[in-house]
N, C-alpha and C. Protein backbone atom coordinates (compact mmCIF):
# COMPACT_ATOMS: atom_id res chain seq x y z
N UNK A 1 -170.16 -6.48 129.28
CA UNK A 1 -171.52 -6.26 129.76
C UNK A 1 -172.54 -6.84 128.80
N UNK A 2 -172.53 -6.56 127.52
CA UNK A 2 -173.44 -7.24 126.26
C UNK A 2 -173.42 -8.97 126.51
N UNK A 3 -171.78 -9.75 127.09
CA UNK A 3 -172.17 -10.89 127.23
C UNK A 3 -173.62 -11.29 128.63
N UNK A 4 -173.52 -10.45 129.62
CA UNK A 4 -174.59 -10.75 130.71
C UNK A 4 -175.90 -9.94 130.17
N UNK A 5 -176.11 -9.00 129.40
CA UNK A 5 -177.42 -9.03 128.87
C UNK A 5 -177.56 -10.23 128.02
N UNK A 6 -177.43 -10.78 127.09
CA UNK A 6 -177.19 -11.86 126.36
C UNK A 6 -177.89 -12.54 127.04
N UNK A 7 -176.77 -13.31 128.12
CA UNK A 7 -177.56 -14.09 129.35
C UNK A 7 -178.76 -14.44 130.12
N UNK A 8 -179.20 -12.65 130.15
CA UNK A 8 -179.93 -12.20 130.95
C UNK A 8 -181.43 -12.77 130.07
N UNK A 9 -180.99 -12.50 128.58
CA UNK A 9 -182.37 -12.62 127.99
C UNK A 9 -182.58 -14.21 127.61
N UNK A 10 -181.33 -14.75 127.55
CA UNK A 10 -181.35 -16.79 127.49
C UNK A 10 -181.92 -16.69 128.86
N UNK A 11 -181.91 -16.49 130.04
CA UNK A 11 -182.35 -17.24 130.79
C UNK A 11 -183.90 -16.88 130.93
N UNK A 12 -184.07 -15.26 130.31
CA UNK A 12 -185.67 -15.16 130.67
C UNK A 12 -186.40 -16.35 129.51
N UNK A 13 -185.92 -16.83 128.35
CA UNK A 13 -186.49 -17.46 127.50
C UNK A 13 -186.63 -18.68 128.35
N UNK A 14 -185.34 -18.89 128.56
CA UNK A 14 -185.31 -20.29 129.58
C UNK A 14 -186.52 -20.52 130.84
N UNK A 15 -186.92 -19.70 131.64
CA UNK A 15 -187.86 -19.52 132.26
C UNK A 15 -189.25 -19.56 131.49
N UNK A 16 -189.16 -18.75 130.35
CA UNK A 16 -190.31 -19.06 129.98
C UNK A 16 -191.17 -20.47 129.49
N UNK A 17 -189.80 -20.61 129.39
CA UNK A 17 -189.86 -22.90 128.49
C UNK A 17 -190.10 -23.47 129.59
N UNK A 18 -189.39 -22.87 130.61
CA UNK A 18 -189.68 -23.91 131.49
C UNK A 18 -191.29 -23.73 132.63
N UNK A 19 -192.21 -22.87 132.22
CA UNK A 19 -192.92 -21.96 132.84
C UNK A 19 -193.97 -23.37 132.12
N UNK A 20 -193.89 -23.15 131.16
CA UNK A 20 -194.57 -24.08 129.74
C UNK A 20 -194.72 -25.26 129.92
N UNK A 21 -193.65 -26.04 130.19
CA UNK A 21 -193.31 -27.22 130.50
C UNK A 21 -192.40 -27.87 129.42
N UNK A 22 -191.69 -27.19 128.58
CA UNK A 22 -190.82 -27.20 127.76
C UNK A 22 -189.45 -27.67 128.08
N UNK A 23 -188.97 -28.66 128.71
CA UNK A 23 -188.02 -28.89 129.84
C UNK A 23 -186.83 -28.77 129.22
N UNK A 24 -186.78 -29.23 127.69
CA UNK A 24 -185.08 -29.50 126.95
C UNK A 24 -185.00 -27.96 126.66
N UNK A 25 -186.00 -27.50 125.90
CA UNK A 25 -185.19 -25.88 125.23
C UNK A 25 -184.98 -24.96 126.44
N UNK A 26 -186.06 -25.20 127.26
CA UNK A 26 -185.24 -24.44 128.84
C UNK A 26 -183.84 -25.08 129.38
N UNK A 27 -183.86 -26.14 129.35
CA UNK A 27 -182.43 -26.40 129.73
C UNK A 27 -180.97 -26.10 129.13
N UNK A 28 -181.54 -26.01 127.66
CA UNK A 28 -180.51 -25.65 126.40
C UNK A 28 -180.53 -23.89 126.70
N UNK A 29 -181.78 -23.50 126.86
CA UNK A 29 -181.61 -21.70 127.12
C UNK A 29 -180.63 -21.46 128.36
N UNK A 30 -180.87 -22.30 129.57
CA UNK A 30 -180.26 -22.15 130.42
C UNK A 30 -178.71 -22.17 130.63
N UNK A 31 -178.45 -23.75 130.16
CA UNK A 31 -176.95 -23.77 129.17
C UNK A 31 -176.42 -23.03 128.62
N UNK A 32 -176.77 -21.95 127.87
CA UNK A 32 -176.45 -21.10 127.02
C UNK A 32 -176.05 -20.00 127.55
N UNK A 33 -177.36 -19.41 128.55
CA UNK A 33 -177.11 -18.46 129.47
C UNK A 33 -175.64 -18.77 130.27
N UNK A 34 -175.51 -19.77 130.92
CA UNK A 34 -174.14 -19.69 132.03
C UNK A 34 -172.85 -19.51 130.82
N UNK A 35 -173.40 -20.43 129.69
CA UNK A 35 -171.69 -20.26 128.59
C UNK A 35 -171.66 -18.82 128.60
N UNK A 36 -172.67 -18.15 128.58
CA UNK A 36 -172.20 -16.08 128.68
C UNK A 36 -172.14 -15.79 129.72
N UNK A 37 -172.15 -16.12 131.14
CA UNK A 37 -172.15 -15.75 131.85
C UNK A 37 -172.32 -16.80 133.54
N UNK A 38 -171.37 -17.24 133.29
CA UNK A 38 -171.04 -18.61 134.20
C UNK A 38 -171.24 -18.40 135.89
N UNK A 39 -171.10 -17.27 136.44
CA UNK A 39 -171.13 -16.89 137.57
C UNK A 39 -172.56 -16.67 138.75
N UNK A 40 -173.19 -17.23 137.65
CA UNK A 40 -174.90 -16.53 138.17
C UNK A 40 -175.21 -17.79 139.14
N UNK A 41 -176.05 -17.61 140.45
CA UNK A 41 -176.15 -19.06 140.88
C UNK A 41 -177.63 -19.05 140.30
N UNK A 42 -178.59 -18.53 139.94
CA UNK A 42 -179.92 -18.28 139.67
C UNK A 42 -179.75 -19.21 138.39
N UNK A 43 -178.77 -19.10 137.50
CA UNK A 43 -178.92 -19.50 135.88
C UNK A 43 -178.45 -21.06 136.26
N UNK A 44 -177.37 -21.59 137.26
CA UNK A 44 -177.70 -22.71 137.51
C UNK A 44 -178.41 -23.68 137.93
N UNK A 45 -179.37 -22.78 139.35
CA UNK A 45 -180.24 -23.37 139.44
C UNK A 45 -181.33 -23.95 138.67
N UNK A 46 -181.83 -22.51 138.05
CA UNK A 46 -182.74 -23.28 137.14
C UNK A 46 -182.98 -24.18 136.00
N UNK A 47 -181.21 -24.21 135.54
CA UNK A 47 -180.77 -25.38 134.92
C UNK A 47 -180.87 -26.76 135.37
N UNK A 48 -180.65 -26.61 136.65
CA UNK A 48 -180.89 -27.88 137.88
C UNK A 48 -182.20 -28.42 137.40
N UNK A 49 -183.25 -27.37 137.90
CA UNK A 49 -184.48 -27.58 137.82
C UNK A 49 -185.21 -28.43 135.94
N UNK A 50 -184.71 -27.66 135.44
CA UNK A 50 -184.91 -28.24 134.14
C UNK A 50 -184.29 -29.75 133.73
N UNK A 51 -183.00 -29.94 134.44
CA UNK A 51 -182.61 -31.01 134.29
C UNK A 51 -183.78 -32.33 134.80
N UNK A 52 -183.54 -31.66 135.98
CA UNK A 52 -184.68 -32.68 136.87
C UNK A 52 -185.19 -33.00 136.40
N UNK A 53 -186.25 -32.77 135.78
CA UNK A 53 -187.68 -32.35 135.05
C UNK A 53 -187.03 -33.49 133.91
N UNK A 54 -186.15 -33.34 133.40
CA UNK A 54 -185.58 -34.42 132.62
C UNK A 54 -185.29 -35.70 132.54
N UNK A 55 -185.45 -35.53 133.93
CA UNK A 55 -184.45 -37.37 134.41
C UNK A 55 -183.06 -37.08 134.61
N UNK A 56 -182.60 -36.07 134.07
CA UNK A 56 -180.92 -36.10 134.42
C UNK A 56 -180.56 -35.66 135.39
N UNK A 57 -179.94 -36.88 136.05
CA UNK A 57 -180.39 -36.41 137.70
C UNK A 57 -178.41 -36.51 137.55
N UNK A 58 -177.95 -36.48 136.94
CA UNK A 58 -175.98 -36.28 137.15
C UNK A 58 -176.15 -34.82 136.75
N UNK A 59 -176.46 -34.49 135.23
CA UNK A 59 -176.26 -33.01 135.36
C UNK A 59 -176.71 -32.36 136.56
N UNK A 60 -177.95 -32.50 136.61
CA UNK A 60 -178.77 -31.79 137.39
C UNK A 60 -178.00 -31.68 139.20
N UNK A 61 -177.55 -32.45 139.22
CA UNK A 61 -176.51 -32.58 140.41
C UNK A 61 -175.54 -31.69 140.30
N UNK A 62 -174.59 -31.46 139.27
CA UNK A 62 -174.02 -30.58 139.10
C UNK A 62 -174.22 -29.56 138.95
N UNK A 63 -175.42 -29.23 138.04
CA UNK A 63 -175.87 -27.94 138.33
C UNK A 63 -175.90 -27.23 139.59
N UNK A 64 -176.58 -28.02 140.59
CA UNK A 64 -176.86 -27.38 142.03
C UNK A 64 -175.77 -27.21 142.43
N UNK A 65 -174.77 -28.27 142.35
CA UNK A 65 -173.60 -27.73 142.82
C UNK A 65 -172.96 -26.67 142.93
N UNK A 66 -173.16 -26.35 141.53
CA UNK A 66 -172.47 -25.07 141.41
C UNK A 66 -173.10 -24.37 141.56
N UNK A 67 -174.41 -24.03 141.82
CA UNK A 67 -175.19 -23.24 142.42
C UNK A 67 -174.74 -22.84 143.73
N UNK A 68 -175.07 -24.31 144.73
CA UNK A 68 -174.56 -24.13 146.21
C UNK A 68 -172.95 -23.25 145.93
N UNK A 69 -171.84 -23.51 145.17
CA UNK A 69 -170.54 -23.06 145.38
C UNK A 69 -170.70 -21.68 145.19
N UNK A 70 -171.51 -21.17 144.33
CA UNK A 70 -171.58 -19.90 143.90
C UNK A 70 -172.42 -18.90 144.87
N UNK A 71 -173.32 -19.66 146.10
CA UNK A 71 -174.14 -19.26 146.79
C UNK A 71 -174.64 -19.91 148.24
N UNK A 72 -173.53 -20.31 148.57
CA UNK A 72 -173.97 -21.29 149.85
C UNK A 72 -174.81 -20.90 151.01
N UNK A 73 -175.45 -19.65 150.92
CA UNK A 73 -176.17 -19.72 152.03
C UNK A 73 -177.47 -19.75 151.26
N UNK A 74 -178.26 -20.15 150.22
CA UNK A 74 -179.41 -20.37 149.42
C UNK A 74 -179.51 -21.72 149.66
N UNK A 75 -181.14 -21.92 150.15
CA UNK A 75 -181.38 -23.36 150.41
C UNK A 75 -181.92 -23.76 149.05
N UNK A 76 -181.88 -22.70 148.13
CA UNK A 76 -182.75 -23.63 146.96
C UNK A 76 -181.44 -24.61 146.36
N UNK A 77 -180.46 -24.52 146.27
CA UNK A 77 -179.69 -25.24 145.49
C UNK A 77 -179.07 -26.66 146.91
N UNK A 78 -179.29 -26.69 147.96
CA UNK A 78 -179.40 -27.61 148.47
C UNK A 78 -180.52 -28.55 148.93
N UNK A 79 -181.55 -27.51 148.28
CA UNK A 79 -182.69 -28.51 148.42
C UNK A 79 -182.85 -29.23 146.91
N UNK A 80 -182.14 -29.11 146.25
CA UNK A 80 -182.08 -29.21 144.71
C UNK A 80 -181.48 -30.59 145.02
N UNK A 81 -179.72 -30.35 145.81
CA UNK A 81 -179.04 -31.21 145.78
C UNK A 81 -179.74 -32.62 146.60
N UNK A 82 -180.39 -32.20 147.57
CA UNK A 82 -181.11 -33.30 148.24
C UNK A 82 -182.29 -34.25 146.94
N UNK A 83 -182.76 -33.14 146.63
CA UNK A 83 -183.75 -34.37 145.68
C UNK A 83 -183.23 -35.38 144.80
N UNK A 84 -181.90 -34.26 144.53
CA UNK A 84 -181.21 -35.45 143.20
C UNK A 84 -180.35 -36.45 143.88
N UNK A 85 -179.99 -36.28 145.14
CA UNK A 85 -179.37 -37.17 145.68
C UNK A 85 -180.34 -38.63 146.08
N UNK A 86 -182.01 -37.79 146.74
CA UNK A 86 -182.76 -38.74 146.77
C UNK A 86 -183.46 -39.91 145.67
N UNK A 87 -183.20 -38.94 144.90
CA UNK A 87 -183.68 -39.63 143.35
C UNK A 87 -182.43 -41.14 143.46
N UNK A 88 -181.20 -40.66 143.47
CA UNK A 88 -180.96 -41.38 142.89
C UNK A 88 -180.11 -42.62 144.06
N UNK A 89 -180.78 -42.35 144.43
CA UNK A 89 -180.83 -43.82 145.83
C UNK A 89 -179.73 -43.41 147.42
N UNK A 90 -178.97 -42.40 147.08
CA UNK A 90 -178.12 -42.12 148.34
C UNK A 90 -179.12 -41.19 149.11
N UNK A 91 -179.79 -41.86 149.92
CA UNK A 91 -180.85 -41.10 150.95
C UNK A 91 -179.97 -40.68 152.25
N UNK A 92 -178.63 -41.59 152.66
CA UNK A 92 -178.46 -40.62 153.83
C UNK A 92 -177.71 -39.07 153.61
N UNK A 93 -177.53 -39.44 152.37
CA UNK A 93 -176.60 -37.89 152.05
C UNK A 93 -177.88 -37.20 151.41
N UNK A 94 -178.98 -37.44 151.41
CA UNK A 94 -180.01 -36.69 151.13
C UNK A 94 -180.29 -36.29 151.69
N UNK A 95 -180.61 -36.84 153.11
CA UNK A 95 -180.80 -36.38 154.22
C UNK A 95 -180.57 -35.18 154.57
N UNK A 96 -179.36 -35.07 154.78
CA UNK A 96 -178.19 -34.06 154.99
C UNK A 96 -178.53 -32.91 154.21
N UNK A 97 -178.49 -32.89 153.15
CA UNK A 97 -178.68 -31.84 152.56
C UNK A 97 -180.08 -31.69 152.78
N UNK A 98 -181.00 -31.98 152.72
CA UNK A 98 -182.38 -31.43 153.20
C UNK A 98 -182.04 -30.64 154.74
N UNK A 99 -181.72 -31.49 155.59
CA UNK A 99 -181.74 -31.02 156.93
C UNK A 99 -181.02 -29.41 156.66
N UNK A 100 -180.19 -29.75 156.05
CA UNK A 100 -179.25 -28.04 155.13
C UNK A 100 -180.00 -26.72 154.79
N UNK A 101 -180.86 -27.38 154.33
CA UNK A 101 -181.75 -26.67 153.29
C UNK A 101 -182.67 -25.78 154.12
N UNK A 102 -183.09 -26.38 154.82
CA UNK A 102 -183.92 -26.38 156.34
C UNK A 102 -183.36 -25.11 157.57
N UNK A 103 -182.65 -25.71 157.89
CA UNK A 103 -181.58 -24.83 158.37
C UNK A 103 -181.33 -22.77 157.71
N UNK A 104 -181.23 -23.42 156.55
CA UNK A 104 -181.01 -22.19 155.89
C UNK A 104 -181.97 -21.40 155.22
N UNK A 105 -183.17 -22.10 155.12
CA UNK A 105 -184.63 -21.52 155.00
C UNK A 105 -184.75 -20.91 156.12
N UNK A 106 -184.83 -21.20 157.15
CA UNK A 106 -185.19 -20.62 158.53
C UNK A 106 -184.07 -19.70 158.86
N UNK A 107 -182.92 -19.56 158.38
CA UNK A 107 -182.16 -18.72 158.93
C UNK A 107 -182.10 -17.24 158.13
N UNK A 108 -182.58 -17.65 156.83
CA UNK A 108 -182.82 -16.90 155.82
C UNK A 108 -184.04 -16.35 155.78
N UNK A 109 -185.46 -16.99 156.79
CA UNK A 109 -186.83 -16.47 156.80
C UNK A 109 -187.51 -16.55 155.35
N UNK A 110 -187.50 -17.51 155.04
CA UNK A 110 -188.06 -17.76 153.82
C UNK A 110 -187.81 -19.38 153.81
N UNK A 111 -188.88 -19.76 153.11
CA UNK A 111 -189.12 -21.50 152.27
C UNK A 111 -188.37 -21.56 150.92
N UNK A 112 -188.16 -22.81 150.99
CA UNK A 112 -187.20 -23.13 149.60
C UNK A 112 -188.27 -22.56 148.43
N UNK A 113 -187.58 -22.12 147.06
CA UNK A 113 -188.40 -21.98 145.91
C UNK A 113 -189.48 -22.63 145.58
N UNK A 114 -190.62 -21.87 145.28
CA UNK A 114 -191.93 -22.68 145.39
C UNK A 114 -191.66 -23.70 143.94
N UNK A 115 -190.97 -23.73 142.54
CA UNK A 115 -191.03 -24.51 141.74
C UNK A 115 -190.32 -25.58 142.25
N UNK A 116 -189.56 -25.66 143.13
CA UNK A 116 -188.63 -26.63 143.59
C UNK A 116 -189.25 -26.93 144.64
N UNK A 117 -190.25 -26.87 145.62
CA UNK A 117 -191.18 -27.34 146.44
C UNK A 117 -191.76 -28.36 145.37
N UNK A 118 -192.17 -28.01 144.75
CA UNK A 118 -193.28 -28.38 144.15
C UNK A 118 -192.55 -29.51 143.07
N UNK A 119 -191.23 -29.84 142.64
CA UNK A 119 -190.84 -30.46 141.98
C UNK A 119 -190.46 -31.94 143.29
N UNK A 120 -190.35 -31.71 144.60
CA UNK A 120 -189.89 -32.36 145.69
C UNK A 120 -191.50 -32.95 145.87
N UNK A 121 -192.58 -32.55 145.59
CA UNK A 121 -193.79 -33.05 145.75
C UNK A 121 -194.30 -33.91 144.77
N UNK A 122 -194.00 -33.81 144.06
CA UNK A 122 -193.90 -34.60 142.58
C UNK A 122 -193.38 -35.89 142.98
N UNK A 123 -191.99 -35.60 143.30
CA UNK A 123 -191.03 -37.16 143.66
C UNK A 123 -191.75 -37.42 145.11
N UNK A 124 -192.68 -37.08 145.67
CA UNK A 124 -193.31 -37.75 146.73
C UNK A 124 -192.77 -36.97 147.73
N UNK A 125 -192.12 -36.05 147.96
CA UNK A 125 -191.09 -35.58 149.44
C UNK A 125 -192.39 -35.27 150.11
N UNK A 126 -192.36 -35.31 151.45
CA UNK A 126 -192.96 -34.41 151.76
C UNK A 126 -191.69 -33.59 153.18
N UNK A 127 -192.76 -32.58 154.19
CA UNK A 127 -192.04 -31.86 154.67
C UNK A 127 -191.17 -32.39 155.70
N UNK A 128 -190.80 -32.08 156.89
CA UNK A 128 -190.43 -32.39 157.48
C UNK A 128 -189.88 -32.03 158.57
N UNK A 129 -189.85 -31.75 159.84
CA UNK A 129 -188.86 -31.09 160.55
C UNK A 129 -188.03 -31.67 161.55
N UNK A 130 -186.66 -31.46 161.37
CA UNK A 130 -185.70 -31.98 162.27
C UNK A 130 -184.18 -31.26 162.44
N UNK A 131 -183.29 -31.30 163.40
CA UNK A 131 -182.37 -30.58 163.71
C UNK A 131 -181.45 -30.81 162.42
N UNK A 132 -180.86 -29.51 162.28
CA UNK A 132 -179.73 -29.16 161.26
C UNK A 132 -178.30 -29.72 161.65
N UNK A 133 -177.97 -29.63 160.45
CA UNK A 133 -176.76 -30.46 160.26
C UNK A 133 -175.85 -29.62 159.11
N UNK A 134 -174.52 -29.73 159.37
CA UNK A 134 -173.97 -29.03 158.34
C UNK A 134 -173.85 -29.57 157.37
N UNK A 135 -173.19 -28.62 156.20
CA UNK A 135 -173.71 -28.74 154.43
C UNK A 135 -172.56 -30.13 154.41
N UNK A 136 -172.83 -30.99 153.63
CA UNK A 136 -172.33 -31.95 153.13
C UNK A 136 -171.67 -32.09 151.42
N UNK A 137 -170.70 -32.57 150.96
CA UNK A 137 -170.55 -32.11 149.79
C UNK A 137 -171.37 -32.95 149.11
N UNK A 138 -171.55 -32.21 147.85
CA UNK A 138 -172.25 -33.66 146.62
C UNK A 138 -171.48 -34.00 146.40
């Protein structure tokens, strides 16, 4: 149990860096957090997110991944996976996972994470609406 408090308090630091705009020591807090406690999809995501924020759009891919594996009905980690997929030039499998994301926002009654909105606005996304499609792997 002391290892997931541990965790608990790397990732609030991690949040806070990344609140800041501190993108590496949040990502390193975040890192740290899953080595104590690997199971969280929250501690990957926001590792995702920090990556992003980085340019490292391979970790950051992985991150979500394992986010989505750890949590597949959360559109934040497939809307994660869509940006980094878009980033990095495979748009029809971006696609896909947006349309995912979409899907599961609405089925879930809620919008993807507003920092991850807002990181998809940054790279230019904007919204969009169109019929769902099932999850695709990264």
């Amino acid at each position: 149990m002391s290892g997931y408090i541990e965790a608990l308090c790397l990732f609030q630091q991690g949040l806070l860096r990344l609140q800041q705009g501190e993108y590496e020591p949040a990502a390193k807090n975040f890192s740290r957090a899953i080595t104590r406690f690997e199971s969280n999809e929250i501690f990957h995501f926001h590792h995702g997110l920090a990556l992003c924020q980085l340019g490292e759009w391979d970790q950051a891919r992985l991150a979500f991944a394992r986010a989505w594996e750890l949590n597949p009905q959360s559109a934040d980690p497939a809307y994660g996976l869509a940006l980094v997929l878009e980033a990095q030039g495979e748009l029809k499998r971006a696609e896909q996972w947006y349309d995912q994301a979409r899907s599961l926002a609405a089925k879930n009654s809620r919008a993807v994470s507003p920092k991850l909105a807002g990181l998809g606005r940054k790279m230019g996304r904007k919204p969009a609406s169109r019929k769902t499609s099932p999850p695709f792997p990264a």
